[in-house]
C-alpha atoms as a PDB file:
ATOM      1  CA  UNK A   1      53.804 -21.681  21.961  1.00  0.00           C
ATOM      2  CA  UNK A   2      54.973 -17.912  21.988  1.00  0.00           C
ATOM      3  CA  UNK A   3      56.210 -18.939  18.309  1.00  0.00           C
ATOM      4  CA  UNK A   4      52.747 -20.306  16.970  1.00  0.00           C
ATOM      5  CA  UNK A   5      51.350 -17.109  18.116  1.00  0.00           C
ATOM      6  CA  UNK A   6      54.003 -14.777  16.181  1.00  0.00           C
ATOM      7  CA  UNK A   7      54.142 -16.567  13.020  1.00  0.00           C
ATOM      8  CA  UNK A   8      50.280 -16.737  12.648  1.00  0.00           C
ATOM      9  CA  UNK A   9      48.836 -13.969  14.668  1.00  0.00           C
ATOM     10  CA  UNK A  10      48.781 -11.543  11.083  1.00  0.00           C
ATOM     11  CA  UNK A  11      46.959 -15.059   9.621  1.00  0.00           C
ATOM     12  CA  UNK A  12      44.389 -15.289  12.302  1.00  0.00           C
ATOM     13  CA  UNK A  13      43.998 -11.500  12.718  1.00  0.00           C
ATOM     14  CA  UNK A  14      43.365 -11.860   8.652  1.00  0.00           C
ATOM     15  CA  UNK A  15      40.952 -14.606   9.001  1.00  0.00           C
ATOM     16  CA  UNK A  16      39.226 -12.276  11.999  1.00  0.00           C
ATOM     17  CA  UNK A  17      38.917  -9.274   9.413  1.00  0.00           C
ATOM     18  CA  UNK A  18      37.736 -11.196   6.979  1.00  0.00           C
ATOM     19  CA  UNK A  19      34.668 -12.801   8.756  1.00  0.00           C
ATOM     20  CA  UNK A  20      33.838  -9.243  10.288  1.00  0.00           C
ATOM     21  CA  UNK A  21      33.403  -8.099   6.505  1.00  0.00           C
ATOM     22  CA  UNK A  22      31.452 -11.025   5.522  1.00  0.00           C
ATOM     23  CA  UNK A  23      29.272 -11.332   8.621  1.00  0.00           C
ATOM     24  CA  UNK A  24      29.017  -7.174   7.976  1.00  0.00           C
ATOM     25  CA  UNK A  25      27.473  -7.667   4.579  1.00  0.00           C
ATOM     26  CA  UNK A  26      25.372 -10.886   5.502  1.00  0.00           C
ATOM     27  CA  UNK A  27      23.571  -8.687   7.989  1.00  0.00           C
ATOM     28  CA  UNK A  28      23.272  -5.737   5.832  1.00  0.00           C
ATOM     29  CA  UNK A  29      22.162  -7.166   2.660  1.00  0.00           C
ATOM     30  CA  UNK A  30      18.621  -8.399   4.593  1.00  0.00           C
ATOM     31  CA  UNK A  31      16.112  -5.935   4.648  1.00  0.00           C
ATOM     32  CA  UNK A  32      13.903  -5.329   7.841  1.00  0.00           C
ATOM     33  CA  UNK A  33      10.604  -5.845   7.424  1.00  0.00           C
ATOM     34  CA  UNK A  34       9.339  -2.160   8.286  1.00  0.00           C
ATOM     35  CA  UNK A  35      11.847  -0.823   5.541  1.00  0.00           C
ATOM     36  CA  UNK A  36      10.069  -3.250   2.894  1.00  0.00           C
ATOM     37  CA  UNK A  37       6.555  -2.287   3.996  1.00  0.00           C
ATOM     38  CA  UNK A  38       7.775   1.551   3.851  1.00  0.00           C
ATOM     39  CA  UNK A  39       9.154   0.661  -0.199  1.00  0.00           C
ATOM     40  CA  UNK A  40       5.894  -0.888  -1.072  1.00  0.00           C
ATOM     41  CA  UNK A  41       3.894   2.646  -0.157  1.00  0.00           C
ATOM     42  CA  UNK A  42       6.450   4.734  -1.405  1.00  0.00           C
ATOM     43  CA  UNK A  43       6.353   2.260  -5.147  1.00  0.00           C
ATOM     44  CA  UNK A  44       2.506   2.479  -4.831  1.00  0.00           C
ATOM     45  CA  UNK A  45       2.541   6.453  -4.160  1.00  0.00           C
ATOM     46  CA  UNK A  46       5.123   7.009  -6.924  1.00  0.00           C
ATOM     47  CA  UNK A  47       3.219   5.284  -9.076  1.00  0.00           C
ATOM     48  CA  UNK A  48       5.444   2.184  -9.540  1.00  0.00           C
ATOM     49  CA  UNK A  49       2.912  -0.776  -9.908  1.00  0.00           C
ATOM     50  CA  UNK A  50       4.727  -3.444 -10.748  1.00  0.00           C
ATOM     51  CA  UNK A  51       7.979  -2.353  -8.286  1.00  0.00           C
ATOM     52  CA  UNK A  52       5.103  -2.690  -5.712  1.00  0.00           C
ATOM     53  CA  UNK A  53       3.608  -6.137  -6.664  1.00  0.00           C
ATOM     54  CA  UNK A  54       6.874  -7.377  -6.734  1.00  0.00           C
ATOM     55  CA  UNK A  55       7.023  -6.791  -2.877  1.00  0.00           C
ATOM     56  CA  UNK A  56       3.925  -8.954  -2.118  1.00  0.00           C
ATOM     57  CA  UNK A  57       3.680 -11.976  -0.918  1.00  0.00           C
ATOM     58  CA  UNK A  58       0.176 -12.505  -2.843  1.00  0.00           C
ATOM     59  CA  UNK A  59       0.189 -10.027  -5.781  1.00  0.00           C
ATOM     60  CA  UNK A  60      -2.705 -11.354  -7.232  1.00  0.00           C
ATOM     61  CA  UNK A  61      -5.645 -10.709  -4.511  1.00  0.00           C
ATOM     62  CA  UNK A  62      -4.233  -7.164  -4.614  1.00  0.00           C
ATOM     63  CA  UNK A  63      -7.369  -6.013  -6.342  1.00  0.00           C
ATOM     64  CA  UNK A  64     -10.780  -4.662  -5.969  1.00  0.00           C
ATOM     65  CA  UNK A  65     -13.013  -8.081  -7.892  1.00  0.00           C
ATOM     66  CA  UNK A  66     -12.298  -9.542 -10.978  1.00  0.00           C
ATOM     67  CA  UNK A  67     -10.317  -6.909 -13.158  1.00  0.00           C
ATOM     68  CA  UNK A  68     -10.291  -3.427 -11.139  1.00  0.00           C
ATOM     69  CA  UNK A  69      -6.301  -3.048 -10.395  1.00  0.00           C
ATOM     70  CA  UNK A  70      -4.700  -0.979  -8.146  1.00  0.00           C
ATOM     71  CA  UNK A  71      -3.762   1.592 -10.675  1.00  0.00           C
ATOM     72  CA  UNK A  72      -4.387   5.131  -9.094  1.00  0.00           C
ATOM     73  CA  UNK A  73      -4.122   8.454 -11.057  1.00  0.00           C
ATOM     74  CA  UNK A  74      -1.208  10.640 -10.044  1.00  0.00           C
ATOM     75  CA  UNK A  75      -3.444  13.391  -8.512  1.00  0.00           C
ATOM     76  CA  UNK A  76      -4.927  10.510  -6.322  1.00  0.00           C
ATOM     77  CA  UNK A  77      -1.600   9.699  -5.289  1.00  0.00           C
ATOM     78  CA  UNK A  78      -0.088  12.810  -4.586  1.00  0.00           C
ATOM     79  CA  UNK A  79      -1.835  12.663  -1.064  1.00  0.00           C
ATOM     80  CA  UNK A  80      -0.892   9.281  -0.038  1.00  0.00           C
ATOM     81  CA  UNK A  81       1.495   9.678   2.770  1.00  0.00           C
ATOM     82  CA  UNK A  82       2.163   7.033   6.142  1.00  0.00           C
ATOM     83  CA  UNK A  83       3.356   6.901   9.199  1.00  0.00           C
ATOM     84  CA  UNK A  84       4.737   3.323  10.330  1.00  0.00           C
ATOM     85  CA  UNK A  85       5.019   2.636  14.237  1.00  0.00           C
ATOM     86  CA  UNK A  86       5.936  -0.641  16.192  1.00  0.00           C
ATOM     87  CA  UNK A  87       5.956  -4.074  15.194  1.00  0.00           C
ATOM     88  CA  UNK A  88       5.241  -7.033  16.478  1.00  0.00           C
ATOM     89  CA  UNK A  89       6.284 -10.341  16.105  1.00  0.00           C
ATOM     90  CA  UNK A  90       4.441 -14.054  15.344  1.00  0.00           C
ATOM     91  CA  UNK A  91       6.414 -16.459  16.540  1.00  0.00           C
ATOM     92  CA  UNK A  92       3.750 -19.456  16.007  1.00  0.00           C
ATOM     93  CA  UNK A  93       3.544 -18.232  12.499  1.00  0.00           C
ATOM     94  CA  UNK A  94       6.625 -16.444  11.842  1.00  0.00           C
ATOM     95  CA  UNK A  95       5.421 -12.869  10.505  1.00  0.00           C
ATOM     96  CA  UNK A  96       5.889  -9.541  11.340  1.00  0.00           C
ATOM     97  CA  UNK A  97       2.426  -6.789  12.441  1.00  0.00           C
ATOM     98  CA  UNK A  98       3.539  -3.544  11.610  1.00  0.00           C
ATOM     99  CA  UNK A  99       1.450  -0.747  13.112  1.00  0.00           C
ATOM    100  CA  UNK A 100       0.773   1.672  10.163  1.00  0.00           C
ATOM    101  CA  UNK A 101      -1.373   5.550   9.635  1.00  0.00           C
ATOM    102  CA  UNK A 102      -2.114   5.801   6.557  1.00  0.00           C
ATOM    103  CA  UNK A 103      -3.038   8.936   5.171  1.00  0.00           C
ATOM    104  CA  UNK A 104      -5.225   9.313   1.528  1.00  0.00           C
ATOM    105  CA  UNK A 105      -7.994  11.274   0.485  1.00  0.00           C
ATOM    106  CA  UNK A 106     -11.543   9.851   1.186  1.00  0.00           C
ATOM    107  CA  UNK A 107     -12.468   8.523  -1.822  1.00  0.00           C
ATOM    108  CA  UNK A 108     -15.351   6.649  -0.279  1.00  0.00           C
ATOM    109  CA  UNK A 109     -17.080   9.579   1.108  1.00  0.00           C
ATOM    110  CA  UNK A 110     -16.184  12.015  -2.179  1.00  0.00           C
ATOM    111  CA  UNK A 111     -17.826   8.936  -4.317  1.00  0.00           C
ATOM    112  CA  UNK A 112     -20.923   8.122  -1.746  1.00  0.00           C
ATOM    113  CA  UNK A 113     -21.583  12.020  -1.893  1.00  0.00           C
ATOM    114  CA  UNK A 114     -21.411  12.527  -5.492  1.00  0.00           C
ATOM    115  CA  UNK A 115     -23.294   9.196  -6.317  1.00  0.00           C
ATOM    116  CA  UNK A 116     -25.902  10.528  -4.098  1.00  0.00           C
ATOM    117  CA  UNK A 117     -26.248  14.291  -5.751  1.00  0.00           C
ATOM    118  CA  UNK A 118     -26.042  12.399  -8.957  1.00  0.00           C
ATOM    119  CA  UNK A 119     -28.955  10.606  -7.863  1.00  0.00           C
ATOM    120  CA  UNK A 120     -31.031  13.048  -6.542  1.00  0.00           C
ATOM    121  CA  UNK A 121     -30.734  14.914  -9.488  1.00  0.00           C
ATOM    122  CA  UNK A 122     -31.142  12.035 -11.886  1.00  0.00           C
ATOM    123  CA  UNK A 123     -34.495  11.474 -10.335  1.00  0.00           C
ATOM    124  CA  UNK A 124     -35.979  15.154 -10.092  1.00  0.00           C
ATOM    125  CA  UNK A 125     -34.971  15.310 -14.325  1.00  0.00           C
ATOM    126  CA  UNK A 126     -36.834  12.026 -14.639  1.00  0.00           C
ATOM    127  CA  UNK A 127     -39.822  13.102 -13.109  1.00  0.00           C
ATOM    128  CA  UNK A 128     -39.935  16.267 -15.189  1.00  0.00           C
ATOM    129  CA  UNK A 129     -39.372  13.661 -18.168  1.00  0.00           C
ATOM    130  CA  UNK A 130     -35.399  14.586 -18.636  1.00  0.00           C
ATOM    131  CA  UNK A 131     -33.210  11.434 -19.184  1.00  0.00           C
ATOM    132  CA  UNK A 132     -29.558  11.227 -18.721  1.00  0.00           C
ATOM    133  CA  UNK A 133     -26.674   9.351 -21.439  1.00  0.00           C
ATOM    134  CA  UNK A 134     -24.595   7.126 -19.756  1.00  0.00           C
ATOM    135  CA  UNK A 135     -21.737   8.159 -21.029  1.00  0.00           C
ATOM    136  CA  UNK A 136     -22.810  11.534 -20.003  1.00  0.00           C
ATOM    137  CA  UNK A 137     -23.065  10.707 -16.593  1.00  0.00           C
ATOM    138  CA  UNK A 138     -19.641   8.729 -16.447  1.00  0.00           C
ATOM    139  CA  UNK A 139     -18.203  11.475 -18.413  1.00  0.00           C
ATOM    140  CA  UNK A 140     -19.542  14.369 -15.839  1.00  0.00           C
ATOM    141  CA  UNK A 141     -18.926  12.107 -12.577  1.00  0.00           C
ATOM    142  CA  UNK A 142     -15.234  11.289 -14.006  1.00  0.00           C
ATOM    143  CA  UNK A 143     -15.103  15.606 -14.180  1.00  0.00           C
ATOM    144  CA  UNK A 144     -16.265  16.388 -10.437  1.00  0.00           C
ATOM    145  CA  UNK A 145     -14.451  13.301  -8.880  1.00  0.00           C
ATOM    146  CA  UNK A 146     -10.890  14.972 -10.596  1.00  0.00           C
ATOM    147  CA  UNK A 147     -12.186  18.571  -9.275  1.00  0.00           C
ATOM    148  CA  UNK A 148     -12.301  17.105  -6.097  1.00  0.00           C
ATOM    149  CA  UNK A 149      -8.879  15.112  -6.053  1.00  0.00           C
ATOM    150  CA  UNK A 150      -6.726  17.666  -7.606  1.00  0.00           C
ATOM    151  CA  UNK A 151      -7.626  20.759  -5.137  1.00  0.00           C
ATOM    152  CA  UNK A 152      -5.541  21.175  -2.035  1.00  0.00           C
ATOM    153  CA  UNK A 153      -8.111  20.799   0.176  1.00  0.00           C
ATOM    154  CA  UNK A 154      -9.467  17.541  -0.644  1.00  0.00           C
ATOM    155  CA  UNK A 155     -10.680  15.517   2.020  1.00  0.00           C
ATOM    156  CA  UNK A 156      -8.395  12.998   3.456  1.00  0.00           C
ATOM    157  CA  UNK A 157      -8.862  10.224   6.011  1.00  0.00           C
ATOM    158  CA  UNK A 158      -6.279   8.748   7.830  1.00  0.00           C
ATOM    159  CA  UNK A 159      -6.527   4.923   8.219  1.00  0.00           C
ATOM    160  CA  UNK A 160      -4.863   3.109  11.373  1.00  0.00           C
ATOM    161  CA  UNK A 161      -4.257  -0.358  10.207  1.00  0.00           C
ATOM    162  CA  UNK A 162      -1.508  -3.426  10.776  1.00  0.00           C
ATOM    163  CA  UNK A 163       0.619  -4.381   7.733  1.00  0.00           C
ATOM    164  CA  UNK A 164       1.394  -8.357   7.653  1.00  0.00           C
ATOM    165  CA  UNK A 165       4.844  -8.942   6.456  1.00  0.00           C
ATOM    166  CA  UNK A 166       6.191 -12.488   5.863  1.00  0.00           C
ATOM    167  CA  UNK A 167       9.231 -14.191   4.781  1.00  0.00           C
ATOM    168  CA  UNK A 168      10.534 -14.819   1.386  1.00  0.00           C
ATOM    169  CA  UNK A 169      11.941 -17.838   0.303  1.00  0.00           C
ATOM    170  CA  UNK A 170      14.506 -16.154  -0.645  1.00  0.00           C
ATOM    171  CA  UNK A 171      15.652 -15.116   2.827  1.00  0.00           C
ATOM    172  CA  UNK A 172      13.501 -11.547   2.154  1.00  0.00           C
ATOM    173  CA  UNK A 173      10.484 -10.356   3.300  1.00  0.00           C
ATOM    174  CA  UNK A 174       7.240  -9.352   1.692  1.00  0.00           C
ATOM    175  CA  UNK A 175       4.104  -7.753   2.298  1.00  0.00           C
ATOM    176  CA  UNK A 176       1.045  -9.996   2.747  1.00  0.00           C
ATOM    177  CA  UNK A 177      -1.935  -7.899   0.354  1.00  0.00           C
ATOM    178  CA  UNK A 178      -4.836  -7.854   2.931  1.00  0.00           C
ATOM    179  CA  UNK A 179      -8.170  -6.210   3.044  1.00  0.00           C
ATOM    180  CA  UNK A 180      -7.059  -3.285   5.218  1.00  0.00           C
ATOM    181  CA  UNK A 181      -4.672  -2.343   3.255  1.00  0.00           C
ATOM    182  CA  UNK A 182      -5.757  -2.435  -0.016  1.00  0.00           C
ATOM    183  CA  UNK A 183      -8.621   0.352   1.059  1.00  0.00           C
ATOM    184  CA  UNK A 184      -5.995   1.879   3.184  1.00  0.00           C
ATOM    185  CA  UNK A 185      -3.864   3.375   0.153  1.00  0.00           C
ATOM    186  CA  UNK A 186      -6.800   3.534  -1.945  1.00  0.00           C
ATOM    187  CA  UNK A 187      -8.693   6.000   0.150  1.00  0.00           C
ATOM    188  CA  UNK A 188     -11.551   3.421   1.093  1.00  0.00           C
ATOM    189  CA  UNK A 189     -12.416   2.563  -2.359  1.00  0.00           C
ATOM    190  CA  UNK A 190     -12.415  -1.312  -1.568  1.00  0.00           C
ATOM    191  CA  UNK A 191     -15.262  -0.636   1.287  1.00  0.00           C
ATOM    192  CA  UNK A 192     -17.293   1.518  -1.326  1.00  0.00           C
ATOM    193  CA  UNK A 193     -17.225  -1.286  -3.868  1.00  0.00           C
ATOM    194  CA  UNK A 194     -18.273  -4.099  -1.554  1.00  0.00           C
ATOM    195  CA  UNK A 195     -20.943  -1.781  -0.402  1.00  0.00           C
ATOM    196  CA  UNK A 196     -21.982  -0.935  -4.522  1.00  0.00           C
ATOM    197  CA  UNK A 197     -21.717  -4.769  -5.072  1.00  0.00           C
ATOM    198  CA  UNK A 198     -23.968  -6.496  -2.119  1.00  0.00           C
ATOM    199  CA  UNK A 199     -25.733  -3.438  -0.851  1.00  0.00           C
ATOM    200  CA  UNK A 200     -26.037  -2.712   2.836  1.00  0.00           C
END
């Protein structure tokens, strides 16, 4: 017996080393799903679209109605920032809740204010018989909503919201595109164009 162990204790120790290594990089190679939730905001912040829809689990209701995308000027994404805190686990339905702050300027309340000085004004010009282009409008609006994003002090709001991550087929994880978190990292823009579409 002593001799089975000396002639093939370097084999088994060998075999031992070798499943360590492989068992080493099975685990590693698997991303949690906190670290994929934390890649898709720091894609959508840098500006990397399609490195972020590549991380959801349904892409395609990732928008605001039929064509508006989530494509977000840099100066708009300069503030998005997050903090990610516990997570929480579905057994029944095998996904992941991560708790999540998410930080971005207030884009509803910049847009409901502006709409509504753009409105007043728009009506005392009528009255007096003054009309107002269009593309005047869009072009002035487009103007004051920049001024507003690209100054230092531009009003953010900070969004406490669960991020759904699921499992990929492919033994991954993604991030399931829900309500809350589309207006999360777009500063509450999903909220302001349900509320421009059916009205209070």
């Amino acid at each position: 017996m002593n001799r089975f162990w000396k002639r093939y204790t370097k084999y088994i120790c060998l075999l031992l080393v070798i499943c360590t290594v492989v068992c080493a990089f099975g685990c590693g190679g698997a991303r949690q799903p906190e670290e994929v939730a934390d890649l898709f905001l720091t894609h959508i912040r840098d500006g990397h679209t399609k490195r972020a829809m590549a991380l959801l689990h349904n892409p395609e209701d990732f928008m605001l109605g039929d064509s508006f995308s989530i494509d977000l000027n840099e100066a708009l994404l300069a503030h998005l920032s997050w903090t990610l805190g516990d997570k929480r686990y579905d057994g029944e339905n095998n996904y992941y809740m991560i708790e999540a702050d998410i930080t971005m300027v207030d884009l509803a309340a910049v847009m409901g204010e502006l709409m509504t000085q753009y409105f007043d004004q728009i009506l005392a010009d009528a009255v007096q018989g003054i009309t107002w282009e269009d593309d005047d409008v869009a072009a002035q609006l487009t103007a004051d909503l920049n001024a507003v994003i690209t100054s230092d002090d531009a009003p953010l709001c900070t969004r406490s919201i669960l991020i759904y991550v699921v499992p990929d087929p492919d033994g991954d994880w993604l991030v399931f595109a829900e309500d809350d978190l589309i207006n999360a990292v777009t500063g509450g823009v999903l909220e302001l164009y349900e509320f421009y579409s059916y009205g209070i």
